[in-house]
C-alpha atoms as a PDB file:
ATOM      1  CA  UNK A   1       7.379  -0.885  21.119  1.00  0.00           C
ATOM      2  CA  UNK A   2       5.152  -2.896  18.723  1.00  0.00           C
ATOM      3  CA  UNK A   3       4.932  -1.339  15.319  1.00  0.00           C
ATOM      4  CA  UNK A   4       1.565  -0.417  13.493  1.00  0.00           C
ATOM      5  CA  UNK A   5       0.473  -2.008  10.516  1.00  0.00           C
ATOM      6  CA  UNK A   6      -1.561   0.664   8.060  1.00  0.00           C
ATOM      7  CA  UNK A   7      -3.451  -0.608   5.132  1.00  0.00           C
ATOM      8  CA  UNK A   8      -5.051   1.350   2.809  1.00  0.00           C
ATOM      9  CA  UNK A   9      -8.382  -0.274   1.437  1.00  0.00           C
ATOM     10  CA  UNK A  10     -10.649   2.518   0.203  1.00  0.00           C
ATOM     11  CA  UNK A  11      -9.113   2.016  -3.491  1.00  0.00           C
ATOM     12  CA  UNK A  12     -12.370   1.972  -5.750  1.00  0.00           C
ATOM     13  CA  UNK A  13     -11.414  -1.105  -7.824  1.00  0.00           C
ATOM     14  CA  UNK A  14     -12.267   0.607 -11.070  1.00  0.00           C
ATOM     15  CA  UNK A  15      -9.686  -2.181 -12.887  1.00  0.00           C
ATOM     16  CA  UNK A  16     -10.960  -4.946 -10.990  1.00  0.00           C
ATOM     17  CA  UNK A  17     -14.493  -4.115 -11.202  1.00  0.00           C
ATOM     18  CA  UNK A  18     -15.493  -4.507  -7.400  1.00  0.00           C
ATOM     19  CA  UNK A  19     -14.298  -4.162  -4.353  1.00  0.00           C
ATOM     20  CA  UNK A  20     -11.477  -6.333  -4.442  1.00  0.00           C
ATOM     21  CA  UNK A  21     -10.131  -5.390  -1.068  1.00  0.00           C
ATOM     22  CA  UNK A  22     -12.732  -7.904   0.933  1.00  0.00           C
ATOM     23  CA  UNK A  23     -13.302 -10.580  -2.202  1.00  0.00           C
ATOM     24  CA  UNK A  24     -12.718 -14.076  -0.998  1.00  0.00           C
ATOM     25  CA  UNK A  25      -9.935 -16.045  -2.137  1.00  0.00           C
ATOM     26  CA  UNK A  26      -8.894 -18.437   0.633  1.00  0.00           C
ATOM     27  CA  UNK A  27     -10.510 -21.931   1.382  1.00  0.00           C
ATOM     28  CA  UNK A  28     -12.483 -20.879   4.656  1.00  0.00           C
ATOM     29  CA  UNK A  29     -13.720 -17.008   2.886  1.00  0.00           C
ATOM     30  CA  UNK A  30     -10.187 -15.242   3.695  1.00  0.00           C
ATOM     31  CA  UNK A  31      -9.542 -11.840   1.973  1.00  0.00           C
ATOM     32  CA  UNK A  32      -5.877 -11.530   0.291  1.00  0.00           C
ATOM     33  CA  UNK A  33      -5.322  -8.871   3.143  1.00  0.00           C
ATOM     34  CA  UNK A  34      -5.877 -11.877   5.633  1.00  0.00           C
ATOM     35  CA  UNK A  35      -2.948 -13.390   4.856  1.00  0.00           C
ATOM     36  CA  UNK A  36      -0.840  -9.955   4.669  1.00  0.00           C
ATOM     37  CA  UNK A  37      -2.533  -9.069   7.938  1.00  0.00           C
ATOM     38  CA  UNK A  38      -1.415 -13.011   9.313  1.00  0.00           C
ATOM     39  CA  UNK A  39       1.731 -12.176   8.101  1.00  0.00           C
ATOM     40  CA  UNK A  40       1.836  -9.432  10.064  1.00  0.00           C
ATOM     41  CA  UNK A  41       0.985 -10.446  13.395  1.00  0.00           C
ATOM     42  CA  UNK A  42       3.214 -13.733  13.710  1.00  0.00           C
ATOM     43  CA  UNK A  43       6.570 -10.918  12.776  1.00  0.00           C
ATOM     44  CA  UNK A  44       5.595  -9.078  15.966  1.00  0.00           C
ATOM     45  CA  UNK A  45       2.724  -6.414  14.564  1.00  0.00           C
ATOM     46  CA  UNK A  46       0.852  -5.408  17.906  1.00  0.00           C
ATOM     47  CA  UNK A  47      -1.879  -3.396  16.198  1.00  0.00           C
ATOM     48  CA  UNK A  48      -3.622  -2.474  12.367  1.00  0.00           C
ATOM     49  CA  UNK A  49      -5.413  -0.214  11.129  1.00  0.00           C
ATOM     50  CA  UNK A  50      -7.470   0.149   8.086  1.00  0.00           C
ATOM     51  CA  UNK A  51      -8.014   3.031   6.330  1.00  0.00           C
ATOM     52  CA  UNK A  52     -11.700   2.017   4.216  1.00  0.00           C
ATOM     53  CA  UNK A  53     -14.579   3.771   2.459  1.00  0.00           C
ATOM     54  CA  UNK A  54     -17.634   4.435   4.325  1.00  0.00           C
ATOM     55  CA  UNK A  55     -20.021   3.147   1.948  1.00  0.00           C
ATOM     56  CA  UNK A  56     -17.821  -0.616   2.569  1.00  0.00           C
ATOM     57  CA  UNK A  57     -18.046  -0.352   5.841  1.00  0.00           C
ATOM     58  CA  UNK A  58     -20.793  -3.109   6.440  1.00  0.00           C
ATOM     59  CA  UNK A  59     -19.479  -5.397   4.240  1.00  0.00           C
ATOM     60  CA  UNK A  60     -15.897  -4.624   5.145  1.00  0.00           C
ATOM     61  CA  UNK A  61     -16.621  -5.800   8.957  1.00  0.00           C
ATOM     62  CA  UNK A  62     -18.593  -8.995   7.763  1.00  0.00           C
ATOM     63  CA  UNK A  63     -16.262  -9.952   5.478  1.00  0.00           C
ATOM     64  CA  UNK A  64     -12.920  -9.118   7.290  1.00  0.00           C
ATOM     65  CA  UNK A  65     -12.744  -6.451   9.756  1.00  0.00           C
ATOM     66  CA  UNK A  66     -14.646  -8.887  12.380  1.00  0.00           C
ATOM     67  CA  UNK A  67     -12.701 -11.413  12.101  1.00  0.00           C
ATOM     68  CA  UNK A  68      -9.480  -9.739  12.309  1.00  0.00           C
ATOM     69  CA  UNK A  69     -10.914  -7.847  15.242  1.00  0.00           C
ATOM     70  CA  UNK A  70     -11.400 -10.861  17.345  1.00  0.00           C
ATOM     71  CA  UNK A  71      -7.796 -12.153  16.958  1.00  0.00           C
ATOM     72  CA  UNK A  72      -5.509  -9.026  17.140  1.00  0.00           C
ATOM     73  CA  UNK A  73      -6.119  -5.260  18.818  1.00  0.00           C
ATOM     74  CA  UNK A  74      -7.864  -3.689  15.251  1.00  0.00           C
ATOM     75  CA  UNK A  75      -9.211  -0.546  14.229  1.00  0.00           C
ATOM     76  CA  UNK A  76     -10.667   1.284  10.762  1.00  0.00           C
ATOM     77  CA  UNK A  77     -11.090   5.260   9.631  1.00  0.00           C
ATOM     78  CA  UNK A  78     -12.166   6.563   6.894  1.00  0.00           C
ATOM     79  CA  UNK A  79     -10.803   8.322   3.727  1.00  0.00           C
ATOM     80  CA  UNK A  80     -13.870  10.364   2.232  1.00  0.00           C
ATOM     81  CA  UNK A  81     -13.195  12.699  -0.829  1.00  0.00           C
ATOM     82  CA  UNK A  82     -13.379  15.468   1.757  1.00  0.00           C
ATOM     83  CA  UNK A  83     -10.852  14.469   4.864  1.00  0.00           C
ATOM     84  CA  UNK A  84      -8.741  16.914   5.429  1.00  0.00           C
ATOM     85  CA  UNK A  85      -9.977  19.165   2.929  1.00  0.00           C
ATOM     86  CA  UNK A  86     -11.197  22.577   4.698  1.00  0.00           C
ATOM     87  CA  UNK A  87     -15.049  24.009   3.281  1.00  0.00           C
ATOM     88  CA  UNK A  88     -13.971  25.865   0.753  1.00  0.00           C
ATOM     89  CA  UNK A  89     -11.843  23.240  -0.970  1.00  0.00           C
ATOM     90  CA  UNK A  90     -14.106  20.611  -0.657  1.00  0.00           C
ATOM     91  CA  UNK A  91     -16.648  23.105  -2.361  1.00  0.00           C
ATOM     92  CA  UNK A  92     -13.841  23.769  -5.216  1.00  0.00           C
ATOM     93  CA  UNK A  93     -13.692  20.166  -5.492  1.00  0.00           C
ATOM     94  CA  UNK A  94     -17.188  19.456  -5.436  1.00  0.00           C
ATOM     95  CA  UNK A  95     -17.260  17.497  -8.866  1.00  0.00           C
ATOM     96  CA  UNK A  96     -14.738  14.990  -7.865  1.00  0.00           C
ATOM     97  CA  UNK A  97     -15.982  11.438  -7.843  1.00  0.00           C
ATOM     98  CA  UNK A  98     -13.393   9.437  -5.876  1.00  0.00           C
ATOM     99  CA  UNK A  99     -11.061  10.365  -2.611  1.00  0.00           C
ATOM    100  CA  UNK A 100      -7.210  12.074  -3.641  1.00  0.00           C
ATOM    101  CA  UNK A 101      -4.867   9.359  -3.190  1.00  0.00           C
ATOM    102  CA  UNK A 102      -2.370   7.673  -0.991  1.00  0.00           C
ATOM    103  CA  UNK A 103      -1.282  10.648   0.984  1.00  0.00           C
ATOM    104  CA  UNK A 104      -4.607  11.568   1.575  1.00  0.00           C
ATOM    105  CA  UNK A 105      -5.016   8.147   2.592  1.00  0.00           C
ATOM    106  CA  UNK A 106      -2.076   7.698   5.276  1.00  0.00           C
ATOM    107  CA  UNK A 107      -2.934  11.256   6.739  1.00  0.00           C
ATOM    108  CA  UNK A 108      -6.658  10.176   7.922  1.00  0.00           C
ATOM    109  CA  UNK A 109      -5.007   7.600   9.669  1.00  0.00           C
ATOM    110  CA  UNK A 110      -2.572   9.682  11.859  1.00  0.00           C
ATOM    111  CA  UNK A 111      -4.344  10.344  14.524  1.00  0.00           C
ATOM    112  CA  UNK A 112      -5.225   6.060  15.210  1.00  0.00           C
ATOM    113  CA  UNK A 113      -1.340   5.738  14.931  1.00  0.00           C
ATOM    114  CA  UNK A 114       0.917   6.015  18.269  1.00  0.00           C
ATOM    115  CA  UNK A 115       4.122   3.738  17.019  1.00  0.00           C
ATOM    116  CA  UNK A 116       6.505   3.657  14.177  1.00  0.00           C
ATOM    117  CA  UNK A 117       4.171   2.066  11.370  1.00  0.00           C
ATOM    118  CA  UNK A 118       4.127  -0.203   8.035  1.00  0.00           C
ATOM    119  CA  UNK A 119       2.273   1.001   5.072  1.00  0.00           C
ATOM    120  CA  UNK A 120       0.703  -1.383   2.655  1.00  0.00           C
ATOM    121  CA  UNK A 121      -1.900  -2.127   0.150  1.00  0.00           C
ATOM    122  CA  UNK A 122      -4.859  -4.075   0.571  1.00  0.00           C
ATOM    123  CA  UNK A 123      -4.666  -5.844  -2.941  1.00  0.00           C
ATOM    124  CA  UNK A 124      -1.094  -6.610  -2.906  1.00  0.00           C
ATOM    125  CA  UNK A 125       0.818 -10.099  -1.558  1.00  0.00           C
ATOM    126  CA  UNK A 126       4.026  -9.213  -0.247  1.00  0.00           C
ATOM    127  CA  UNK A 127       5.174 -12.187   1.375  1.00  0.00           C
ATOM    128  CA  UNK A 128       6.283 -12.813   5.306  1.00  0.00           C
ATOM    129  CA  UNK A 129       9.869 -12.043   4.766  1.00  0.00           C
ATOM    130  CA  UNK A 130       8.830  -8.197   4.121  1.00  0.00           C
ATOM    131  CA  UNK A 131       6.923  -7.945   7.286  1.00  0.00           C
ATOM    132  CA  UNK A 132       9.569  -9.551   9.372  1.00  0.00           C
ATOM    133  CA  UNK A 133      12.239  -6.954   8.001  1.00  0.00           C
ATOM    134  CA  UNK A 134      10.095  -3.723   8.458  1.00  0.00           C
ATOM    135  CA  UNK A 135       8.977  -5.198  11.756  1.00  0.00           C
ATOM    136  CA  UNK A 136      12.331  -5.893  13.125  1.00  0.00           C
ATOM    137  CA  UNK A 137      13.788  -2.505  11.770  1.00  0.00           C
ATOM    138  CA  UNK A 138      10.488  -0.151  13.091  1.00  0.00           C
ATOM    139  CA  UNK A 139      10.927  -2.288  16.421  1.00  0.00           C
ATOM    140  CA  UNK A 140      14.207  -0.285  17.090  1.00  0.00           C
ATOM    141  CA  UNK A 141      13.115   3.151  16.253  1.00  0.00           C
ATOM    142  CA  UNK A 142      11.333   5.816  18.189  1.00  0.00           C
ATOM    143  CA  UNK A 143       8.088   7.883  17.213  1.00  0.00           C
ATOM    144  CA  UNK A 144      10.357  10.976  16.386  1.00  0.00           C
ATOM    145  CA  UNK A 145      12.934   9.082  14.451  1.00  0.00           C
ATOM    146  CA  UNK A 146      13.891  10.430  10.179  1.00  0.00           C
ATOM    147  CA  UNK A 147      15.214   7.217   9.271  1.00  0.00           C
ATOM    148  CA  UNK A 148      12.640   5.711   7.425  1.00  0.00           C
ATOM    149  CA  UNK A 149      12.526   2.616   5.690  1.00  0.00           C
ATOM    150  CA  UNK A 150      10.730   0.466   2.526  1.00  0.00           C
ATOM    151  CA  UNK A 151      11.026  -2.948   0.770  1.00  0.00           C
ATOM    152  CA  UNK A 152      11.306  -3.301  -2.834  1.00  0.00           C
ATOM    153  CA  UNK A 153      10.563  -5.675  -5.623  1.00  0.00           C
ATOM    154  CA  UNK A 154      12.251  -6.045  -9.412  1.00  0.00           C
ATOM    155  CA  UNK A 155       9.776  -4.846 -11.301  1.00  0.00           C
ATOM    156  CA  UNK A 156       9.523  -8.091 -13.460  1.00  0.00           C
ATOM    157  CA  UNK A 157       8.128  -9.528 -10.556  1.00  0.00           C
ATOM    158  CA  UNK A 158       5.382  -7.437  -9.549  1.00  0.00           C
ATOM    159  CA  UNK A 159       3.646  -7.037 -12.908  1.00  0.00           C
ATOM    160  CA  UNK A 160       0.461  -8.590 -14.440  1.00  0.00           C
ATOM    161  CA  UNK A 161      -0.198 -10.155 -17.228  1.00  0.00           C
ATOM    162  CA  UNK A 162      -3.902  -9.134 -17.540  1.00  0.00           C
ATOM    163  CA  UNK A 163      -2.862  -5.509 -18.014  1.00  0.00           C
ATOM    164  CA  UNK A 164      -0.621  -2.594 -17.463  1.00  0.00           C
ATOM    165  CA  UNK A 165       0.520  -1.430 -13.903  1.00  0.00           C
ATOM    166  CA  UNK A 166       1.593   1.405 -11.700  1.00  0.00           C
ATOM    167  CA  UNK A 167       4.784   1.284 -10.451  1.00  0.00           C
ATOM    168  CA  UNK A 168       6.852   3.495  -8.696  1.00  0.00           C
ATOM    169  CA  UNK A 169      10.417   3.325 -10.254  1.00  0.00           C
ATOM    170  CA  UNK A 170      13.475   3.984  -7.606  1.00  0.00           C
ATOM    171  CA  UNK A 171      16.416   5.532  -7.942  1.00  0.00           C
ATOM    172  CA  UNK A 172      18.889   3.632  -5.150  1.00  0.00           C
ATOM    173  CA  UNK A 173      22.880   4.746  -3.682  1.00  0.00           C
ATOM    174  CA  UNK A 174      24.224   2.551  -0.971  1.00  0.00           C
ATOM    175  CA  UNK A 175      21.131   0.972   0.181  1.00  0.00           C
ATOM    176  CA  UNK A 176      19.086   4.266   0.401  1.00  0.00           C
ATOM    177  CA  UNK A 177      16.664   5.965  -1.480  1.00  0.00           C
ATOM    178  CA  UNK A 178      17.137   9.020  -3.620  1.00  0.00           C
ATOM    179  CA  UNK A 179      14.412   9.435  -5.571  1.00  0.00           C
ATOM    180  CA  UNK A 180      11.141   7.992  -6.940  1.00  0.00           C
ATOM    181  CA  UNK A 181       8.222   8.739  -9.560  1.00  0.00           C
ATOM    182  CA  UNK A 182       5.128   6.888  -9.998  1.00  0.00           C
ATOM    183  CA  UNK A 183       4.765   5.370 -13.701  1.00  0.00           C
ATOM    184  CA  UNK A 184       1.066   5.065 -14.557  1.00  0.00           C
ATOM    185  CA  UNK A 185       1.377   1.899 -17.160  1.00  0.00           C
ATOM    186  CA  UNK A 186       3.916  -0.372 -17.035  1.00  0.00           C
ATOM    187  CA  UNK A 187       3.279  -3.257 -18.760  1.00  0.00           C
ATOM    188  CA  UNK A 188       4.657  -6.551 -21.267  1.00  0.00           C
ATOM    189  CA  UNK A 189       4.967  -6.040 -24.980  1.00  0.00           C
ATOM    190  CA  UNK A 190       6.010  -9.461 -26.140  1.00  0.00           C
ATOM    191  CA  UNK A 191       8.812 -10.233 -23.527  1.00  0.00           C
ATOM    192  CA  UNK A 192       9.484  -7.133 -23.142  1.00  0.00           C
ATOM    193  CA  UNK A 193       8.559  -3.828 -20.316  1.00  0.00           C
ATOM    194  CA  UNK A 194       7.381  -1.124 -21.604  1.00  0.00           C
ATOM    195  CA  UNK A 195       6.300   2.361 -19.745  1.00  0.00           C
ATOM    196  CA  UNK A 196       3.732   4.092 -21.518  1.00  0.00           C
ATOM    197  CA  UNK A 197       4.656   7.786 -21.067  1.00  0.00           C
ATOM    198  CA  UNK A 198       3.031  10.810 -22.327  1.00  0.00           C
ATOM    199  CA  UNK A 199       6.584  12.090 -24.066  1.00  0.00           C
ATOM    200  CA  UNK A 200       6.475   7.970 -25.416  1.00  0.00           C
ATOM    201  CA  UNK A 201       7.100   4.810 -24.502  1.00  0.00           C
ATOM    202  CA  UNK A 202      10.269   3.711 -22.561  1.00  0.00           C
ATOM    203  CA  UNK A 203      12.184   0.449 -22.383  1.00  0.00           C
ATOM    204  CA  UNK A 204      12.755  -1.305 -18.939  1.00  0.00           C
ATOM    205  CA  UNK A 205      14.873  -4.202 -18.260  1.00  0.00           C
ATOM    206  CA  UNK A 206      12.203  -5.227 -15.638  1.00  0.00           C
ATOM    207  CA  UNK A 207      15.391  -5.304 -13.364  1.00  0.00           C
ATOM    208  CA  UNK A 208      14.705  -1.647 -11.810  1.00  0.00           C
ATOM    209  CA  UNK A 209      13.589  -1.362  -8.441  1.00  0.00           C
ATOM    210  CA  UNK A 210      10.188  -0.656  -7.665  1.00  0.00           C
ATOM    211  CA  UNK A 211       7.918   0.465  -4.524  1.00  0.00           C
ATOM    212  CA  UNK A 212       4.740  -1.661  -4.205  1.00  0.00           C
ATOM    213  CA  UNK A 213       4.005   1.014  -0.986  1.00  0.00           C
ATOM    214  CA  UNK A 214       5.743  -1.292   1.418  1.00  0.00           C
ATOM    215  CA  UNK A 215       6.970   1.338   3.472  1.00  0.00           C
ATOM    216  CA  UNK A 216       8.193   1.889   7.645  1.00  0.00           C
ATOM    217  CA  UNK A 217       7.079   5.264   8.813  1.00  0.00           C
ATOM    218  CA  UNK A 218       7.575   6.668  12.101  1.00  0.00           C
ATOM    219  CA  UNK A 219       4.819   8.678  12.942  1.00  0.00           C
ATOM    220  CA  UNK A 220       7.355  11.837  12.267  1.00  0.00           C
ATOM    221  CA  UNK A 221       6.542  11.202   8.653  1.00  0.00           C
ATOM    222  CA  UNK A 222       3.212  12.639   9.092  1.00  0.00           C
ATOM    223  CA  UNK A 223       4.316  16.466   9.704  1.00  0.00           C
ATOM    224  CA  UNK A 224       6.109  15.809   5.852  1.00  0.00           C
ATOM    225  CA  UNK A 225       3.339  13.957   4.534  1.00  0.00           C
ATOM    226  CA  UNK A 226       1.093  16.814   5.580  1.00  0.00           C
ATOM    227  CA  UNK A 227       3.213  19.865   4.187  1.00  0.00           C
ATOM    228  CA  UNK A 228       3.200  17.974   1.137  1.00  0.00           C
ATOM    229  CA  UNK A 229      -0.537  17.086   0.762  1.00  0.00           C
ATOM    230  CA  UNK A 230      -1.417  20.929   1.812  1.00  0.00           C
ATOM    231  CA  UNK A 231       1.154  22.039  -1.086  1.00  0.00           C
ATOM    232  CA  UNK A 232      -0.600  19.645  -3.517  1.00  0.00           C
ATOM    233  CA  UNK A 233      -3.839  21.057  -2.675  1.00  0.00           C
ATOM    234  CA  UNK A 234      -2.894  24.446  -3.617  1.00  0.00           C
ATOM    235  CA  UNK A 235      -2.031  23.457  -7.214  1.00  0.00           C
ATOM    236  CA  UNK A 236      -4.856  20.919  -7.897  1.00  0.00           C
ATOM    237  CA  UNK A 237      -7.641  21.786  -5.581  1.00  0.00           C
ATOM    238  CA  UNK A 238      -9.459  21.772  -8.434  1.00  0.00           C
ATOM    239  CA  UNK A 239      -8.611  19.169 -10.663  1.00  0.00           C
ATOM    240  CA  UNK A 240     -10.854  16.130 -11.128  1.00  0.00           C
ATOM    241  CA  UNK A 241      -9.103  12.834 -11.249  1.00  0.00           C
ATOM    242  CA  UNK A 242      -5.263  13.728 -10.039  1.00  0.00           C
ATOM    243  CA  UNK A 243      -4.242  11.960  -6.965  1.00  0.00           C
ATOM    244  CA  UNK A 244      -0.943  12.712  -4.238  1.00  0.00           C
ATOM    245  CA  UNK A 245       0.593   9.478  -4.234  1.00  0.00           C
ATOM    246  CA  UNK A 246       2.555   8.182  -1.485  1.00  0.00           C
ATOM    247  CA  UNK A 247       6.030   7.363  -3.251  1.00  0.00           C
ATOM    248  CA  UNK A 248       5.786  10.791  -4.387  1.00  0.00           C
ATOM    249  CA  UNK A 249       5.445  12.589  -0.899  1.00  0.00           C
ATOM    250  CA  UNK A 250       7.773  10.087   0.164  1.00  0.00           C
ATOM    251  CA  UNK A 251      10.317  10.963  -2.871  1.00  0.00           C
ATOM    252  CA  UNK A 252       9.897  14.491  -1.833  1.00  0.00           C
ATOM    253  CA  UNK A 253      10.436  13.828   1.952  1.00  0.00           C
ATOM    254  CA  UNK A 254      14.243  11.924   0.653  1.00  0.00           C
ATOM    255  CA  UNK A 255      15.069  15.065  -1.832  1.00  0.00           C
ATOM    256  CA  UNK A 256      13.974  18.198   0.801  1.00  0.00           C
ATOM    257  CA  UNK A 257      15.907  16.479   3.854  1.00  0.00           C
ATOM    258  CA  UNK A 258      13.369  15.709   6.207  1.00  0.00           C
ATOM    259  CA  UNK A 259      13.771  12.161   6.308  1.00  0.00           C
ATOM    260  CA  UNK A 260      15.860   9.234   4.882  1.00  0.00           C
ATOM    261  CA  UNK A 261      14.592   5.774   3.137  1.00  0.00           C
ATOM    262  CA  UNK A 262      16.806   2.761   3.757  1.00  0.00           C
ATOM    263  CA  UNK A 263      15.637  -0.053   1.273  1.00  0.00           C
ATOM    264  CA  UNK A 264      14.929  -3.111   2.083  1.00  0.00           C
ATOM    265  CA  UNK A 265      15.065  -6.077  -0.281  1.00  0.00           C
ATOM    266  CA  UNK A 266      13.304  -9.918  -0.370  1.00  0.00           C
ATOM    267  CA  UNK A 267      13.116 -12.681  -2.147  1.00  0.00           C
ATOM    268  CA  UNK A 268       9.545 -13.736  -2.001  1.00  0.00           C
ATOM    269  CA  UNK A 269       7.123 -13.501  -5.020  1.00  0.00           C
ATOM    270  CA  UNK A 270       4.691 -10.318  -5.144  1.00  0.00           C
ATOM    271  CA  UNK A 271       1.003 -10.884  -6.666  1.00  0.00           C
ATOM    272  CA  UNK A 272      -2.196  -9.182  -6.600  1.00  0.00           C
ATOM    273  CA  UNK A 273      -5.602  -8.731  -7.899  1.00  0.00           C
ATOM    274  CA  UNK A 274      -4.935  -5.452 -10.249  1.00  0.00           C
ATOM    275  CA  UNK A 275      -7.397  -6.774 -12.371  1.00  0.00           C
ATOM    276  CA  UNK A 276     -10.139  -9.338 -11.770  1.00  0.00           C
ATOM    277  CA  UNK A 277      -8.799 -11.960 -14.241  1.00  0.00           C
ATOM    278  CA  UNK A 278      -5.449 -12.691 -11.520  1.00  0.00           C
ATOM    279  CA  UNK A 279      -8.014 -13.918  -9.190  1.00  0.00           C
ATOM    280  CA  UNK A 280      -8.055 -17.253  -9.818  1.00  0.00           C
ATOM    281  CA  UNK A 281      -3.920 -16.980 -10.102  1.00  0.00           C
ATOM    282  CA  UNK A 282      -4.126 -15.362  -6.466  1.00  0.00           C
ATOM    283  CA  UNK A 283      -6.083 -18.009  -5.198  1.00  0.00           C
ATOM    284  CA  UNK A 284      -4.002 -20.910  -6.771  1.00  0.00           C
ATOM    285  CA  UNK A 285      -0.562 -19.318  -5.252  1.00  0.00           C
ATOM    286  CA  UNK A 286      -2.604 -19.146  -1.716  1.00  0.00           C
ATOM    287  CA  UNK A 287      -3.303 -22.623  -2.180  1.00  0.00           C
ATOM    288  CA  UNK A 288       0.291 -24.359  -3.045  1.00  0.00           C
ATOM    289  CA  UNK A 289       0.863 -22.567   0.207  1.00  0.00           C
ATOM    290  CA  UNK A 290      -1.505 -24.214   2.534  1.00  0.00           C
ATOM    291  CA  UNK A 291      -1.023 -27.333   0.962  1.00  0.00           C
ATOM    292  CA  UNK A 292       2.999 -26.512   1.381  1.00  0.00           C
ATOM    293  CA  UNK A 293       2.099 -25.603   5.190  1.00  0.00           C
ATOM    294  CA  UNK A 294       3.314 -22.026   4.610  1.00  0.00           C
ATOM    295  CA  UNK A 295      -0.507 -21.027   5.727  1.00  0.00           C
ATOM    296  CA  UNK A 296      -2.566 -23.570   8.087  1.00  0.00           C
ATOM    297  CA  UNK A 297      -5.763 -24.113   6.085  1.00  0.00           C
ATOM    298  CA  UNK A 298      -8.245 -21.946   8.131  1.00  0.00           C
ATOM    299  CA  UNK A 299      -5.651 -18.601   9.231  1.00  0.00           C
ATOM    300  CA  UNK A 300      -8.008 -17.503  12.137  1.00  0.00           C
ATOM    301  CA  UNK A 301      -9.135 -19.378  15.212  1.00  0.00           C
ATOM    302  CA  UNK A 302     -12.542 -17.556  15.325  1.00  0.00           C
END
């Protein structure tokens, strides 16, 4: 059984300023997600599916979708500020101006996914090595398997220098997980890493462990993911900017018992387009790598 690959793209890009998920950074118009999506078909990925705005949605399938389309079995849903939500909280949460979130973002997607699945972000570079070890380890699972899995990064490496980051710290005993939180802004002060908390700032060593939401799901991940989005609801229904992040249900799903996390590490290099100033860096790592012949210049044959 092929595994899924699940990318969420209906971020708004408020730090990037645009929607970074379909801007064009290879030498023939390629997205970042082409490559991650490239990646993920030559490691044995039979299917993905994009979870996008519906105000992109034009530009999404001339710029990308397409293209993608024509080359491997695709397909796209939507993540609206009201999926999932029933009439009367979507009429509570009437003022909010963007959807809720990662959770929210995975759940619209259940119902387009029929095999053990990877989650990842459009504006993130993970690198083929991640994609062959989540392949190879979802490959030998079944839909109703608990034993889930992620890949993480040294937090170091995954950080920009145009500005702070969120990063989801992880707590790690004999190669599984046992616990996570999402840090809102992680960033360099000098040489240093610094977490801006609300109780005050906090030292890293940049050497922690960190979830850039490169996870393996089985599809039995979505009857946790769901108790803990409906939970969430009930206690901020009505506020206007939180969001139910992913590493957090996922966190959860460890701590309750419903599921276990095996981690996953890799040596390639992690970049992204956080803000828009680490464009042109994006694009100059994408290059060394066609002109290494990691990446043949044009990705696509159509």
């Amino acid at each position: 059984m092929k595994p899924t690959l699940l990318v969420m793209a209906a971020g708004m890009g408020s730090r990037y300023g645009g929607v970074k998920q379909i801007d064009a950074v290879g030498m023939h118009g390629e997205t970042l997600l082409d490559f991650g999506v490239y990646d993920a078909f030559h490691n044995g990925y039979g299917k993905v599916v994009f979870i996008i705005r519906k105000d992109i949605e034009h530009d999404f399938r001339e710029r990308l979708f397409d293209r993608i389309a024509r080359n491997m079995d695709a397909e796209y849903v939507f993540q609206e500020r009201t999926t999932l939500l029933t009439p009367e909280q979507a009429e509570i949460s009437k003022d909010r101006k963007k959807p809720w979130g990662t959770i929210q973002a995975i759940l619209a997607a259940k119902d387009a996914v029929k095999t053990p699945f990877t989650v990842i972000n459009a504006d993130d570079y993970y690198g083929r090595t991640a994609y062959k070890i989540l392949g190879d380890y979802l490959s030998t699972l079944s839909n109703d398997d608990t034993h889930h899995a992620m890949v993480g990064y040294k937090c170091r490496n995954t950080m920009s220098l145009s500005g702070s980051v969120t990063r989801a710290i992880c707590v790690i005993k004999d190669g599984n997980l046992v616990s996570m939180e999402e840090n809102p802004k992680i960033e360099f002060e000098g040489e240093k890493v610094v977490t801006r908390l609300p109780s005050g700032d906090v030292y890293l060593t940049g050497e922690e462990p960190v979830s850039m939401n490169f996870f393996g799901f089985t599809p039995k991940a979505f009857e946790s993911f769901m108790g803990y989005w409906e939970r969430f609801l009930a206690k901020n229904v009505a506020e206007p900017k939180v969001e139910c992040l992913l590493p957090n249900g996922a966190s959860e799903m460890v701590t309750s018992g419903e599921g276990s996390i095996r981690v996953f590490t890799t040596p390639d290099k992690w970049f992204g387009m956080t803000y828009s100033e680490d464009k042109a860096m994006v694009m100059s790592e994408l290059r060394k790598k066609i002109e290494e012949g990691y990446y043949p210049e044009k990705l696509w044959e159509k």
